[in-house]
C-alpha atoms as a PDB file:
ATOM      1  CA  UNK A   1      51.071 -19.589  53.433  1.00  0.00           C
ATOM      2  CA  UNK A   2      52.603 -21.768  56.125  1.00  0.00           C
ATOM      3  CA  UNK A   3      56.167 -22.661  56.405  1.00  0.00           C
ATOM      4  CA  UNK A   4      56.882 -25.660  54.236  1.00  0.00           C
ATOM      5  CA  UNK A   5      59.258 -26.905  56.586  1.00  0.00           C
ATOM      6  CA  UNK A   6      57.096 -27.497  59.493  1.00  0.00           C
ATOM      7  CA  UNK A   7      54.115 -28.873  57.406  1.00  0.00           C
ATOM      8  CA  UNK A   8      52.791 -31.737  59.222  1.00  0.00           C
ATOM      9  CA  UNK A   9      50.639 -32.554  55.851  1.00  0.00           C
ATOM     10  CA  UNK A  10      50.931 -35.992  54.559  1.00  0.00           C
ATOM     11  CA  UNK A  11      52.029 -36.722  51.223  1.00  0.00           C
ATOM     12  CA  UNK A  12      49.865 -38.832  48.685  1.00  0.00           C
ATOM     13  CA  UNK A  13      52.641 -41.517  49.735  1.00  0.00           C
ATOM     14  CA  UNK A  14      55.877 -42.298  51.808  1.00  0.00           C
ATOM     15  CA  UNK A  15      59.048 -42.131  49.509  1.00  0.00           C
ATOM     16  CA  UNK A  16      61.771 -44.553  51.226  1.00  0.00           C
ATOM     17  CA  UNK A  17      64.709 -43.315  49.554  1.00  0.00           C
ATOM     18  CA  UNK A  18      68.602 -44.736  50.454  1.00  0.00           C
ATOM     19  CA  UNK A  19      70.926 -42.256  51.097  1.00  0.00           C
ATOM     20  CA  UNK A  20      74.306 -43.439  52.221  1.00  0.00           C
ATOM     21  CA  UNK A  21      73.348 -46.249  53.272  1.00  0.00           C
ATOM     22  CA  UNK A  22      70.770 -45.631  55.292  1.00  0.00           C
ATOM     23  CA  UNK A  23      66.802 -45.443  54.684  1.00  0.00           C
ATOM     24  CA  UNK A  24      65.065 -42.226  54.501  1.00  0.00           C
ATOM     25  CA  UNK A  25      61.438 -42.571  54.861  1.00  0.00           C
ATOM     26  CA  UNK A  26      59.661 -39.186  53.327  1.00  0.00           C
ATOM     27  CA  UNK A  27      55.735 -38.724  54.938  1.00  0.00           C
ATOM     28  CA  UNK A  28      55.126 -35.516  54.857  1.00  0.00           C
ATOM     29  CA  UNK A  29      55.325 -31.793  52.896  1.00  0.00           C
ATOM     30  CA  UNK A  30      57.635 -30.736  55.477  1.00  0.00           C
ATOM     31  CA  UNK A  31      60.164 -33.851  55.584  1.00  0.00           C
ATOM     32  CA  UNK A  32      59.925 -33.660  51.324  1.00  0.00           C
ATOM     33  CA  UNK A  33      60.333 -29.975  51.668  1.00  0.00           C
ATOM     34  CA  UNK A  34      63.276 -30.323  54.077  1.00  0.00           C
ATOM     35  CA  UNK A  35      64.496 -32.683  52.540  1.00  0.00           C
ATOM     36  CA  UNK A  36      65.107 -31.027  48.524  1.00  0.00           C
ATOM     37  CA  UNK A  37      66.278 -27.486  50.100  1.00  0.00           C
ATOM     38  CA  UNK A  38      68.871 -28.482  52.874  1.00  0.00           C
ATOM     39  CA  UNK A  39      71.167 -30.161  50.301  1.00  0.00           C
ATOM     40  CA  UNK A  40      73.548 -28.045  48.747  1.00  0.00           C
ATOM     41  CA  UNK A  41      71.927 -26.442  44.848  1.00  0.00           C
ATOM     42  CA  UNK A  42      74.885 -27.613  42.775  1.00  0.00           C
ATOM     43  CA  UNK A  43      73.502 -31.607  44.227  1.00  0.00           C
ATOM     44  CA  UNK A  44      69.825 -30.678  41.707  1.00  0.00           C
ATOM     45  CA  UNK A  45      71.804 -28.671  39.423  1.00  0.00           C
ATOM     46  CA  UNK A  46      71.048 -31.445  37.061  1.00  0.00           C
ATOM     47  CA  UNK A  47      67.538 -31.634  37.800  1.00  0.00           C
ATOM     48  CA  UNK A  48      66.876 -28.020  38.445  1.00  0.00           C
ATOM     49  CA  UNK A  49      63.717 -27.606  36.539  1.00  0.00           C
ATOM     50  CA  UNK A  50      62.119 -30.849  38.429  1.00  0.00           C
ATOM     51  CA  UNK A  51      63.524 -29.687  41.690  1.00  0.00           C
ATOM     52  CA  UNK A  52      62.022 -26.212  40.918  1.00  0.00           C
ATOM     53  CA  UNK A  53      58.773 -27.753  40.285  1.00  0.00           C
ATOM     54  CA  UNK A  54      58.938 -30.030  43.158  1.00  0.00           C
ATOM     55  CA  UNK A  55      60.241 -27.208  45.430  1.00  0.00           C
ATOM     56  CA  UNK A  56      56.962 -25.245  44.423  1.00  0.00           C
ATOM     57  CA  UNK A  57      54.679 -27.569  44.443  1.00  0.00           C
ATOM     58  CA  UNK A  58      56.016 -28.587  48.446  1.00  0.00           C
ATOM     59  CA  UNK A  59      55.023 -24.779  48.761  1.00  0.00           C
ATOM     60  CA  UNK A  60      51.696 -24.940  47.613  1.00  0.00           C
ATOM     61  CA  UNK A  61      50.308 -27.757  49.746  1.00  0.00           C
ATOM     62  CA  UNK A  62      51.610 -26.599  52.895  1.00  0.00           C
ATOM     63  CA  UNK A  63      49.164 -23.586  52.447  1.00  0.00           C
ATOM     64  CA  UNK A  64      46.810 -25.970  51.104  1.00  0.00           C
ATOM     65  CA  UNK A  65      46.104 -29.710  51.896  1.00  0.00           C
ATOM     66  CA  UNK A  66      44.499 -30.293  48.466  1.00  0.00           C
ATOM     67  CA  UNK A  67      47.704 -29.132  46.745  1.00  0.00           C
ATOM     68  CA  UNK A  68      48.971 -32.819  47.718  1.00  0.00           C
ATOM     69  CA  UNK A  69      49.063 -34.867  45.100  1.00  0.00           C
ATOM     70  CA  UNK A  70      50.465 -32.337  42.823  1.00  0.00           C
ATOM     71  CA  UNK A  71      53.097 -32.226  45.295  1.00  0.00           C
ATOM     72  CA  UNK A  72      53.397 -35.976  45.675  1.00  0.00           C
ATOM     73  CA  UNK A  73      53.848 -36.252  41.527  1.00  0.00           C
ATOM     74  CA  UNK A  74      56.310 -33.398  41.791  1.00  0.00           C
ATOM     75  CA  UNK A  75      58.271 -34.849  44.057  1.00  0.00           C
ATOM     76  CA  UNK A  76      58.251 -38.337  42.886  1.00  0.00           C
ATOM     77  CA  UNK A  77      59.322 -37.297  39.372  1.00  0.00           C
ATOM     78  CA  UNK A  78      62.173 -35.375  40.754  1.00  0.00           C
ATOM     79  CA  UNK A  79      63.191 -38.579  42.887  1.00  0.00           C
ATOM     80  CA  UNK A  80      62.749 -40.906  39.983  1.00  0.00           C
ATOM     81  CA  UNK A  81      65.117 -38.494  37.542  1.00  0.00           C
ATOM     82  CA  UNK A  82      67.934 -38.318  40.241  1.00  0.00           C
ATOM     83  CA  UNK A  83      67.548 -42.579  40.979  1.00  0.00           C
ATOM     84  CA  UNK A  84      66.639 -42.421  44.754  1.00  0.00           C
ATOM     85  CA  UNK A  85      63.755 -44.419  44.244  1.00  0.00           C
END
């Protein structure tokens, strides 16, 4: 497997998410990836299961492409739970 961080593979979609106050435009595994493990854990400790998945999922298409759109739903559930989108 690749490292999920540095996954250049696009997402299904581009989340634009606002995060104090500024916009956050999400492209790729590696941005989404980034994006759910640099925060601190107690931030998804609400959502863990969802972040889990999405977390996961990230993980799975970066070692393969056609892992995508699971990773796109994944990752869009998570965002829609926690209100960023």
């Amino acid at each position: 497997m690749s490292d999920p961080s540095s996954s250049d593979t696009r997402l299904r979609t581009t989340f634009k998410i606002r995060l104090n106050g500024e916009t956050l435009a999400i492209a790729t595994v590696g941005q989404a990836y980034q994006f759910l493990t640099n925060y601190n854990s107690v931030e998804w400790m609400e959502f863990r299961a969802l972040h889990e998945n999405a977390v996961t999922a990230l993980e799975g298409a970066a070692g393969n492409a056609m892992l995508t759109v699971q990773a796109t739903d994944a990752v869009r559930a998570l965002f829609v739970s926690a209100k960023l989108l």
